[in-house]
PDB file of N, CA and C in Angstrom:
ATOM      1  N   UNK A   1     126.353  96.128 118.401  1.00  0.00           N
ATOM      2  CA  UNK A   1     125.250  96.041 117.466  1.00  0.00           C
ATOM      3  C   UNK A   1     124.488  97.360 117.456  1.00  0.00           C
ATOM      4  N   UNK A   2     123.669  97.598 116.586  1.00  0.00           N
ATOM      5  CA  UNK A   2     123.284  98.911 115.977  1.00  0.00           C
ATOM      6  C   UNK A   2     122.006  99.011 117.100  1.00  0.00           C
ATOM      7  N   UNK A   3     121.410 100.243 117.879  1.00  0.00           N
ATOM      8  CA  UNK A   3     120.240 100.581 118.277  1.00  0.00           C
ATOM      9  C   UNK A   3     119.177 100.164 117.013  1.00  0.00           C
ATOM     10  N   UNK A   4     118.017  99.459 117.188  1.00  0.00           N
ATOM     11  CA  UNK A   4     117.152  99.466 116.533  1.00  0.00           C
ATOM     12  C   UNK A   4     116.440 100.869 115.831  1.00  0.00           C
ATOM     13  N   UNK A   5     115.887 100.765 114.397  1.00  0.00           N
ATOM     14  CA  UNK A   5     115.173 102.303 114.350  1.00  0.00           C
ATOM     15  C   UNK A   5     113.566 101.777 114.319  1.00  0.00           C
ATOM     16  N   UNK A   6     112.851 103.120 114.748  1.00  0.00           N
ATOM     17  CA  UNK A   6     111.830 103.226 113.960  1.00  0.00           C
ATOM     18  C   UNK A   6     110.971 103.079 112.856  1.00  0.00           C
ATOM     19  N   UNK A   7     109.857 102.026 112.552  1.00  0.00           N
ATOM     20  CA  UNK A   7     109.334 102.400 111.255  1.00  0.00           C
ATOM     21  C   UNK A   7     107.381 102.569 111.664  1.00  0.00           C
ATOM     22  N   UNK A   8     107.303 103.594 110.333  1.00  0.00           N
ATOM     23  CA  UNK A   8     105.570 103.661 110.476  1.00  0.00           C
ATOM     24  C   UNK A   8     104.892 103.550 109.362  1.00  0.00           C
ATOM     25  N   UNK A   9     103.696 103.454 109.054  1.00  0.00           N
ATOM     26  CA  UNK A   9     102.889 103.175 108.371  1.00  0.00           C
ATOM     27  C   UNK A   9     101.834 103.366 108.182  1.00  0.00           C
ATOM     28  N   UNK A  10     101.231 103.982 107.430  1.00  0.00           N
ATOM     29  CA  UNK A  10      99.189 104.141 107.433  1.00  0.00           C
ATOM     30  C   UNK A  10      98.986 103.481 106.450  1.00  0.00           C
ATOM     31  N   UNK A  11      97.823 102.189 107.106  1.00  0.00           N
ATOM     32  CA  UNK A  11      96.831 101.417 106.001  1.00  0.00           C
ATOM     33  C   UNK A  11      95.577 102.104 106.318  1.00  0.00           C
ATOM     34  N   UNK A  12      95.055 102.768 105.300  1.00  0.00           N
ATOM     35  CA  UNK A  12      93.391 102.868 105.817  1.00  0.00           C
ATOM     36  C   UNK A  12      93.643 104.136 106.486  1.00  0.00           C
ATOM     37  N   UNK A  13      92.835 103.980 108.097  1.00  0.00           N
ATOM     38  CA  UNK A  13      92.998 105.194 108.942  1.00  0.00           C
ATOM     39  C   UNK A  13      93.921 104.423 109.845  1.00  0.00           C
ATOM     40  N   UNK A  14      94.523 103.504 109.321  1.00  0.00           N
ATOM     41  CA  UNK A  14      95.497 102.323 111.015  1.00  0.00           C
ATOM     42  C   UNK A  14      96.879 103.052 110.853  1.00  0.00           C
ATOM     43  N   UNK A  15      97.014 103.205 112.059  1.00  0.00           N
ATOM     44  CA  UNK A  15      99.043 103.624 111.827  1.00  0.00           C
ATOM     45  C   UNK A  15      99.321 101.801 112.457  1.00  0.00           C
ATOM     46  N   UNK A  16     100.335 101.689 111.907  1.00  0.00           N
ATOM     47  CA  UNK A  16     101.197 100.364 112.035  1.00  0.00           C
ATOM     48  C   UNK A  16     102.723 101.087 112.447  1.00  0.00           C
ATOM     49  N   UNK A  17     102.877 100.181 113.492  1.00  0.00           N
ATOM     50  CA  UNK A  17     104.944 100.827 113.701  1.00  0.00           C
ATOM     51  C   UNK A  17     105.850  99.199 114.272  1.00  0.00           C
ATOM     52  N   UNK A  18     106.614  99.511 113.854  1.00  0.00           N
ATOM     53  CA  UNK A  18     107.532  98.653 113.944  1.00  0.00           C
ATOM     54  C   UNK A  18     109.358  98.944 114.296  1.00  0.00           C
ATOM     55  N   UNK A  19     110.299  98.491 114.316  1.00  0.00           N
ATOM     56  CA  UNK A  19     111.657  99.120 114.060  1.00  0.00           C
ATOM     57  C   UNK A  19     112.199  97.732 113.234  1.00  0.00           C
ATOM     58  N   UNK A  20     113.441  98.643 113.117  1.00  0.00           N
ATOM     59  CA  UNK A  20     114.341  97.950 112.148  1.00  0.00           C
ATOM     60  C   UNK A  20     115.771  97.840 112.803  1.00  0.00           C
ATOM     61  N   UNK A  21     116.811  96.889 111.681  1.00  0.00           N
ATOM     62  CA  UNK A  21     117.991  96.671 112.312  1.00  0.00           C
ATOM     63  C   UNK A  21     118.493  97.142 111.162  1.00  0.00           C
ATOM     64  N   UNK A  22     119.840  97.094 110.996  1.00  0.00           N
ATOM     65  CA  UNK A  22     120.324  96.278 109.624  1.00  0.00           C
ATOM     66  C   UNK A  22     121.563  95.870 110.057  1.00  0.00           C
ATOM     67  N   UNK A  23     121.693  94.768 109.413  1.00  0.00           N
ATOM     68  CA  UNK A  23     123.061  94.116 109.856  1.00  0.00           C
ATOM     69  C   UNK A  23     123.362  93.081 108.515  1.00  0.00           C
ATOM     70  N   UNK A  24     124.651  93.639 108.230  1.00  0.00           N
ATOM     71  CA  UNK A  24     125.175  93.624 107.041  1.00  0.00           C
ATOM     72  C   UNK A  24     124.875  93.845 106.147  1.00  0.00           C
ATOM     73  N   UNK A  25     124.665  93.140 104.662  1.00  0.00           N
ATOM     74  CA  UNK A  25     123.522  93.666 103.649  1.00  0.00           C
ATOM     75  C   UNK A  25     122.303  93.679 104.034  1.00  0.00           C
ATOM     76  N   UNK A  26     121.802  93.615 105.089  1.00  0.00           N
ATOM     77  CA  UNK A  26     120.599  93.474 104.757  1.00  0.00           C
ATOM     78  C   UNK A  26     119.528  93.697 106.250  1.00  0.00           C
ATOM     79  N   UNK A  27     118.425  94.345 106.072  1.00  0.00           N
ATOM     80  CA  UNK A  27     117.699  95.445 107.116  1.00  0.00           C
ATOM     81  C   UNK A  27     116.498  93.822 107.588  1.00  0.00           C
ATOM     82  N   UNK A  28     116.341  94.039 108.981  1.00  0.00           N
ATOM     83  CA  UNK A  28     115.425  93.678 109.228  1.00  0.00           C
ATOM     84  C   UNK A  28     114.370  94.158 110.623  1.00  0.00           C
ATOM     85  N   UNK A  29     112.778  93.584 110.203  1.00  0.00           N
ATOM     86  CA  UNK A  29     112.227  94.061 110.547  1.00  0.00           C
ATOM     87  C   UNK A  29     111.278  93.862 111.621  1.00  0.00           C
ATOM     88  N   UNK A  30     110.647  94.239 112.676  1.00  0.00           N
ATOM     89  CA  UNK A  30     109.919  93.561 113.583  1.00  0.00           C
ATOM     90  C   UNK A  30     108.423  94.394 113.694  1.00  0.00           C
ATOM     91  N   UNK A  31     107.310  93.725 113.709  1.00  0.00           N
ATOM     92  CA  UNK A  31     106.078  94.719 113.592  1.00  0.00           C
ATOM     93  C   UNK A  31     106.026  95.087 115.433  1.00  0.00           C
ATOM     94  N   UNK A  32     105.476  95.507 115.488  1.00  0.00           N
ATOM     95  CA  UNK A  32     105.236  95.787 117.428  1.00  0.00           C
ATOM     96  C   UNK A  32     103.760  94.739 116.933  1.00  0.00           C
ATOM     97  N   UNK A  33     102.841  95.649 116.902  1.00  0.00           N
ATOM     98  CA  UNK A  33     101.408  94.209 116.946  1.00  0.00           C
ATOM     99  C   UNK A  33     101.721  93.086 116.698  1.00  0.00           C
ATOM    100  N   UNK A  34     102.399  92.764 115.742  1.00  0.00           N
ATOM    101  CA  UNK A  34     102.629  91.067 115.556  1.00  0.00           C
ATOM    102  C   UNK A  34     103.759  90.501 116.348  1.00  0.00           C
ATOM    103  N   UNK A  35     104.930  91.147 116.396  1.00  0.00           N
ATOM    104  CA  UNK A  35     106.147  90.609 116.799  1.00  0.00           C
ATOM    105  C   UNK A  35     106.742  89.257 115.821  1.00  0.00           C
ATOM    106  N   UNK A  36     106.388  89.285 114.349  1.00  0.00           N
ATOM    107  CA  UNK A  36     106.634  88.597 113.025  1.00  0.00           C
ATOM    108  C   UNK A  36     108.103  89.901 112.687  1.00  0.00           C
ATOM    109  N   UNK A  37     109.066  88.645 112.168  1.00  0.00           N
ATOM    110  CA  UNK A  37     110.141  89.594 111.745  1.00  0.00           C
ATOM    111  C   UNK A  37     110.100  89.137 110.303  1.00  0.00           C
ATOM    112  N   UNK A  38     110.824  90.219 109.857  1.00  0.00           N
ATOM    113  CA  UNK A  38     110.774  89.748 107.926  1.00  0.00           C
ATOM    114  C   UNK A  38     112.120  90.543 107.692  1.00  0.00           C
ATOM    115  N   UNK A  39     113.021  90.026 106.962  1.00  0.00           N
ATOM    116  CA  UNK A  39     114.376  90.724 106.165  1.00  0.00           C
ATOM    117  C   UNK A  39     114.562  90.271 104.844  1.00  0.00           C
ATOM    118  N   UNK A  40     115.423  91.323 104.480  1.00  0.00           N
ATOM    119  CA  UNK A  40     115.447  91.639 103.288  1.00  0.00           C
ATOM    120  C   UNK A  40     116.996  92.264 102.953  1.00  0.00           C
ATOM    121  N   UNK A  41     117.512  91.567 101.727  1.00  0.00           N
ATOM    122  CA  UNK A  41     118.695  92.496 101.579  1.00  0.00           C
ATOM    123  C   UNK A  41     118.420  93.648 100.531  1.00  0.00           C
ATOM    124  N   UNK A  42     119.578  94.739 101.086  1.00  0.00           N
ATOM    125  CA  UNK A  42     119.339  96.085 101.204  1.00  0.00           C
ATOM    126  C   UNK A  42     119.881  96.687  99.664  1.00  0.00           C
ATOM    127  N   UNK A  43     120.763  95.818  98.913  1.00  0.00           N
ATOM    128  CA  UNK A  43     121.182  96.713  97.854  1.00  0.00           C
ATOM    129  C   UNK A  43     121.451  97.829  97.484  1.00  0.00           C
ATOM    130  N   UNK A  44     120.762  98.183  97.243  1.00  0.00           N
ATOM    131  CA  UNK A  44     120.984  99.518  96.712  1.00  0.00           C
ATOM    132  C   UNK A  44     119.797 100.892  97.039  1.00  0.00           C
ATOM    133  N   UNK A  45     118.855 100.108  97.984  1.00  0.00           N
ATOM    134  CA  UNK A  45     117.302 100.451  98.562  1.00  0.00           C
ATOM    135  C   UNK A  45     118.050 101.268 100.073  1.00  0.00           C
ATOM    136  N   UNK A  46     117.003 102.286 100.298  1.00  0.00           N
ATOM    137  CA  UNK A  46     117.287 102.743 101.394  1.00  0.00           C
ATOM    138  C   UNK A  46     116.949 101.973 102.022  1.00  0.00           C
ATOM    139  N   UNK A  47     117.149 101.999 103.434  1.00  0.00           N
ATOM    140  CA  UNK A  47     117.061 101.272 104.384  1.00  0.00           C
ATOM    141  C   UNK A  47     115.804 101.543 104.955  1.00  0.00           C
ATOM    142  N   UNK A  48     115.556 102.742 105.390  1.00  0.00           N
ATOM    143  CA  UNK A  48     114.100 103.274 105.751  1.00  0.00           C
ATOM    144  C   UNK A  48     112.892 102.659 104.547  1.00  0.00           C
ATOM    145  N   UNK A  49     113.039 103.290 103.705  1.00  0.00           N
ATOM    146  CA  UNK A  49     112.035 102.642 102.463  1.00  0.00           C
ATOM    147  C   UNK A  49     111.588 101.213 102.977  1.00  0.00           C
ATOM    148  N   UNK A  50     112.769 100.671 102.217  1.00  0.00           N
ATOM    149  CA  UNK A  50     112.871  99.477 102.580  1.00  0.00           C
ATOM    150  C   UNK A  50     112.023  98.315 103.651  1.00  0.00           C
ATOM    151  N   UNK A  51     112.441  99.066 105.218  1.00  0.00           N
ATOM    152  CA  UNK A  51     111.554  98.586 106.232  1.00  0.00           C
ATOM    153  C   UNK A  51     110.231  99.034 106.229  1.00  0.00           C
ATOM    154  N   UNK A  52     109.525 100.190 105.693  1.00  0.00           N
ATOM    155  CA  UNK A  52     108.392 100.812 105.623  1.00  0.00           C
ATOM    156  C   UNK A  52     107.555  99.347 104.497  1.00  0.00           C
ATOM    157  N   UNK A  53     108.489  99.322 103.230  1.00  0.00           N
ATOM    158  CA  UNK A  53     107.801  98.164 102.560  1.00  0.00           C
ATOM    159  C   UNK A  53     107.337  96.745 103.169  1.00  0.00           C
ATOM    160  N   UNK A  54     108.527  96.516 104.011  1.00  0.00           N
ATOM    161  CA  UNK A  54     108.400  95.145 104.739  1.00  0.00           C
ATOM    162  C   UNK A  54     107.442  94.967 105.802  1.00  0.00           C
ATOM    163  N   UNK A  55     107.422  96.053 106.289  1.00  0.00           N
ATOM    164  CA  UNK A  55     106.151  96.311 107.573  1.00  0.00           C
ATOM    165  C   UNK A  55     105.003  96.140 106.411  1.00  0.00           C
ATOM    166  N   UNK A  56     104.612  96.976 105.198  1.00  0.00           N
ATOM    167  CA  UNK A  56     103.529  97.324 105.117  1.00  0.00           C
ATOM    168  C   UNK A  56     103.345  95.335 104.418  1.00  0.00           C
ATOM    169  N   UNK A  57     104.441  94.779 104.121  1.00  0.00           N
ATOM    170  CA  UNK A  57     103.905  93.397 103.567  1.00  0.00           C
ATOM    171  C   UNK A  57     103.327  92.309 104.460  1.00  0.00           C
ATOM    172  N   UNK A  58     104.124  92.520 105.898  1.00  0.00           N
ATOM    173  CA  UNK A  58     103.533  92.056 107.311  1.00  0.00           C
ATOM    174  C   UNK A  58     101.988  92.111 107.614  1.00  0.00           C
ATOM    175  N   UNK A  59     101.776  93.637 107.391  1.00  0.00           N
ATOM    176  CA  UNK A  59     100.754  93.921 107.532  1.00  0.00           C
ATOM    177  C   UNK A  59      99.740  93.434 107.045  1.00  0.00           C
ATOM    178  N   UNK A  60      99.563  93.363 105.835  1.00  0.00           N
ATOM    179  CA  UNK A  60      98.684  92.636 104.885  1.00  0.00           C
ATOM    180  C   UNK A  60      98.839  91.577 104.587  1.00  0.00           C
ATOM    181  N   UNK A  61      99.663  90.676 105.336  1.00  0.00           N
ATOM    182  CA  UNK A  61      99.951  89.336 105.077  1.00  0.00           C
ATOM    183  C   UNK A  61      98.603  88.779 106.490  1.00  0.00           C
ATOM    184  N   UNK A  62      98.983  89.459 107.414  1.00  0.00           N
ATOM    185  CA  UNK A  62      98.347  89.059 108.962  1.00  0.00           C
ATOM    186  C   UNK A  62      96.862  89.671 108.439  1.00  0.00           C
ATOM    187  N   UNK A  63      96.578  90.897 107.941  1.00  0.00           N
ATOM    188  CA  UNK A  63      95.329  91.167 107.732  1.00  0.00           C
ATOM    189  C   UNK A  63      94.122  90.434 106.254  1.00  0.00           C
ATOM    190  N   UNK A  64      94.851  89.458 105.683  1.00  0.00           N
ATOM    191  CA  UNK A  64      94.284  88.661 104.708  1.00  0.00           C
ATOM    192  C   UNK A  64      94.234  87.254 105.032  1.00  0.00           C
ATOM    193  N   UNK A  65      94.712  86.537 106.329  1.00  0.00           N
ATOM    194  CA  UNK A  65      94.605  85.647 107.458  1.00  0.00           C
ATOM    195  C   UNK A  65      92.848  85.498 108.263  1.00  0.00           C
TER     196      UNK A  65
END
């Protein structure tokens, strides 16, 4: 199985980081603060992009809670 990557993020002045997988079509994602995973298939989307979007939807999902 693939080493996990890196992902980051600025909301505001907050950095947010998380990593990613991908396995098969489709990338997934884990926040470090939350430890909430979210995936998504990958199409035709980079993969990086991709997890940067999914973190930043994490993010604002937990911060409108």
């Amino acid at each position: 199985m693939e080493q996990p990557n890196q992902v980051t993020i600025q909301i505001g002045g907050t950095v947010h980081t998380g990593s990613y997988r991908v396995e098969g079509n489709r990338v997934k994602v884990t926040a470090d603060a939350y430890g909430s995973t979210e995936a998504a298939r990958i199409d035709e989307a980079d993969t990086h992009d991709l997890a940067q979007v999914l973190l930043r939807e994490m993010v604002r999902r937990k911060e409108d809670l």
